[in-house]
Protein backbone atom coordinates (compact mmCIF):
# COMPACT_ATOMS: atom_id res chain seq x y z
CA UNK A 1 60.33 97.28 117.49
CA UNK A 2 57.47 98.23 116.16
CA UNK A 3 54.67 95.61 114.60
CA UNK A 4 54.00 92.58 116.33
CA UNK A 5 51.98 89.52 114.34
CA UNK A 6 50.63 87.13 116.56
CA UNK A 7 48.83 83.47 114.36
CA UNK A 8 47.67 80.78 115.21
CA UNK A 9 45.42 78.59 112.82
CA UNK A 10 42.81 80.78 111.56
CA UNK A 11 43.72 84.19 113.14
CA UNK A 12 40.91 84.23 115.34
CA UNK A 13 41.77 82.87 119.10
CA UNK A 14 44.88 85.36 118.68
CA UNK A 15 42.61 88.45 118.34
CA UNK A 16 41.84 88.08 121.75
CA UNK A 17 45.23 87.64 123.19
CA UNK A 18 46.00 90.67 120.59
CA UNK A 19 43.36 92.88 123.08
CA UNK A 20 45.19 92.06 125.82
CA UNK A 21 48.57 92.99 124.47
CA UNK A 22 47.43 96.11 123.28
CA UNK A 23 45.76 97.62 126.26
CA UNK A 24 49.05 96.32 127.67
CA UNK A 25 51.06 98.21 125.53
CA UNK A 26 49.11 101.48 126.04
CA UNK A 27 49.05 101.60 129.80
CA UNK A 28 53.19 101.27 129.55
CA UNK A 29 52.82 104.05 126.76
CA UNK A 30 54.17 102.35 124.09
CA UNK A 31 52.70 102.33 120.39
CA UNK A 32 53.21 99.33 118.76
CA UNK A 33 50.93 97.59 115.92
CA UNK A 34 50.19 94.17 117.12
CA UNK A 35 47.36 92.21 114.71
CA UNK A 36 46.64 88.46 114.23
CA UNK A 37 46.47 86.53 111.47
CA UNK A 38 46.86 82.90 110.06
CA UNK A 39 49.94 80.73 110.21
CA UNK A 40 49.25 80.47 106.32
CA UNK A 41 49.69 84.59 106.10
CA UNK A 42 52.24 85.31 107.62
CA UNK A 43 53.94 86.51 105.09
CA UNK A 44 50.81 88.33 103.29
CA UNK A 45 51.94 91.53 105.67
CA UNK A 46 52.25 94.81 103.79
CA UNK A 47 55.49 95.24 106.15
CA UNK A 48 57.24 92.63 107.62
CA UNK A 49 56.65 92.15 111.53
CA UNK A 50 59.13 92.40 113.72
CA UNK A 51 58.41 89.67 115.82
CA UNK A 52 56.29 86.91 114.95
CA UNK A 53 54.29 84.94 117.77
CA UNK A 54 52.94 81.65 117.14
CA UNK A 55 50.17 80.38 119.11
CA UNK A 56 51.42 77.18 121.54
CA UNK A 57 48.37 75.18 119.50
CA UNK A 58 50.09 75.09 116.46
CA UNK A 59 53.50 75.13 117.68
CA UNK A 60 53.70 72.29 115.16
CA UNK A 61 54.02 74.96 112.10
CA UNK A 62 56.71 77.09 113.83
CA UNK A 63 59.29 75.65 111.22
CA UNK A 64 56.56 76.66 108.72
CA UNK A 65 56.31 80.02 109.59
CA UNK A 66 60.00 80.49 110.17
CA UNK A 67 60.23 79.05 106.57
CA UNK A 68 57.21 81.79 105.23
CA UNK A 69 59.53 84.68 106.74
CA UNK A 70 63.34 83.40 105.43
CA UNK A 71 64.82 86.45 103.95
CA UNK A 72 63.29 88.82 106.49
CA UNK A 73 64.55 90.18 109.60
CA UNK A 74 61.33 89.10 111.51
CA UNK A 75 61.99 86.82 114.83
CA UNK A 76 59.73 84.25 115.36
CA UNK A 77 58.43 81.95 118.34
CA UNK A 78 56.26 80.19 120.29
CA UNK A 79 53.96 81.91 122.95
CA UNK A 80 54.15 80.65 126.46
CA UNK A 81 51.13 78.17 126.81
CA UNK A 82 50.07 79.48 130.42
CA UNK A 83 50.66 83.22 129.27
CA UNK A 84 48.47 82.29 126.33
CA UNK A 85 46.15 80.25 128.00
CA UNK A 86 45.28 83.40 130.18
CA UNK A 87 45.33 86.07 128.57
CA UNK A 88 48.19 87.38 129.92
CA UNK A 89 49.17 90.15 127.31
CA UNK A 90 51.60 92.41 129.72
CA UNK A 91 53.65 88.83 129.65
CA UNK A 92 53.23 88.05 126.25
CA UNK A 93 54.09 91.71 125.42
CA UNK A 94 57.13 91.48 127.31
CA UNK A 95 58.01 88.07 125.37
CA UNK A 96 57.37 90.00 122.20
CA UNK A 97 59.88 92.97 123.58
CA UNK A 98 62.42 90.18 124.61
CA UNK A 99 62.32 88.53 121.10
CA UNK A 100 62.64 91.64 119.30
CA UNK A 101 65.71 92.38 121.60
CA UNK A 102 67.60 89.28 121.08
């Protein structure tokens, strides 16, 4: 795995939790691209993501966004709530590894 796309429903709360994951990711000394974006972009990437995370508030669109990415070998889910909630990138990162793993 390699890119990780995290959206939610303008890109924005996701950049945060997108800090988090990174500085994650580089204390375990791994390089992986991990960006936000909006549930309506998903599929704007110049290279499909690996994994796709949806943010838990608009867990509504997940069909959507599954839907966006048919065709693709992307996997695509829902972010934990309490992971979400705080911040917790080394969890969410591990999610993201999980996912990609499945």
């Amino acid at each position: 795995m390699k890119k990780i796309l995290l959206c939610c429903s303008m890109g924005m709360s996701t950049s945060i939790v997108v800090s988090a994951m990174k500085k994650a990711a580089a204390a375990q000394g791994k390089d992986y691209e991990i960006s936000a974006t909006d549930i309506n972009s998903v599929d704007e990437e110049d290279e499909t993501p690996d994994v796709v995370l949806v943010g838990p508030q608009v867990a509504h669109a997940l069909d959507q966004v599954k839907e966006l990415l048919e065709g693709t070998d992307a996997k695509v889910a829902v972010m934990n709530k309490e992971d979400y909630g705080s911040v917790n990138g080394e969890a969410i990162l591990k999610f993201a590894e999980e996912l990609a793993e499945a």
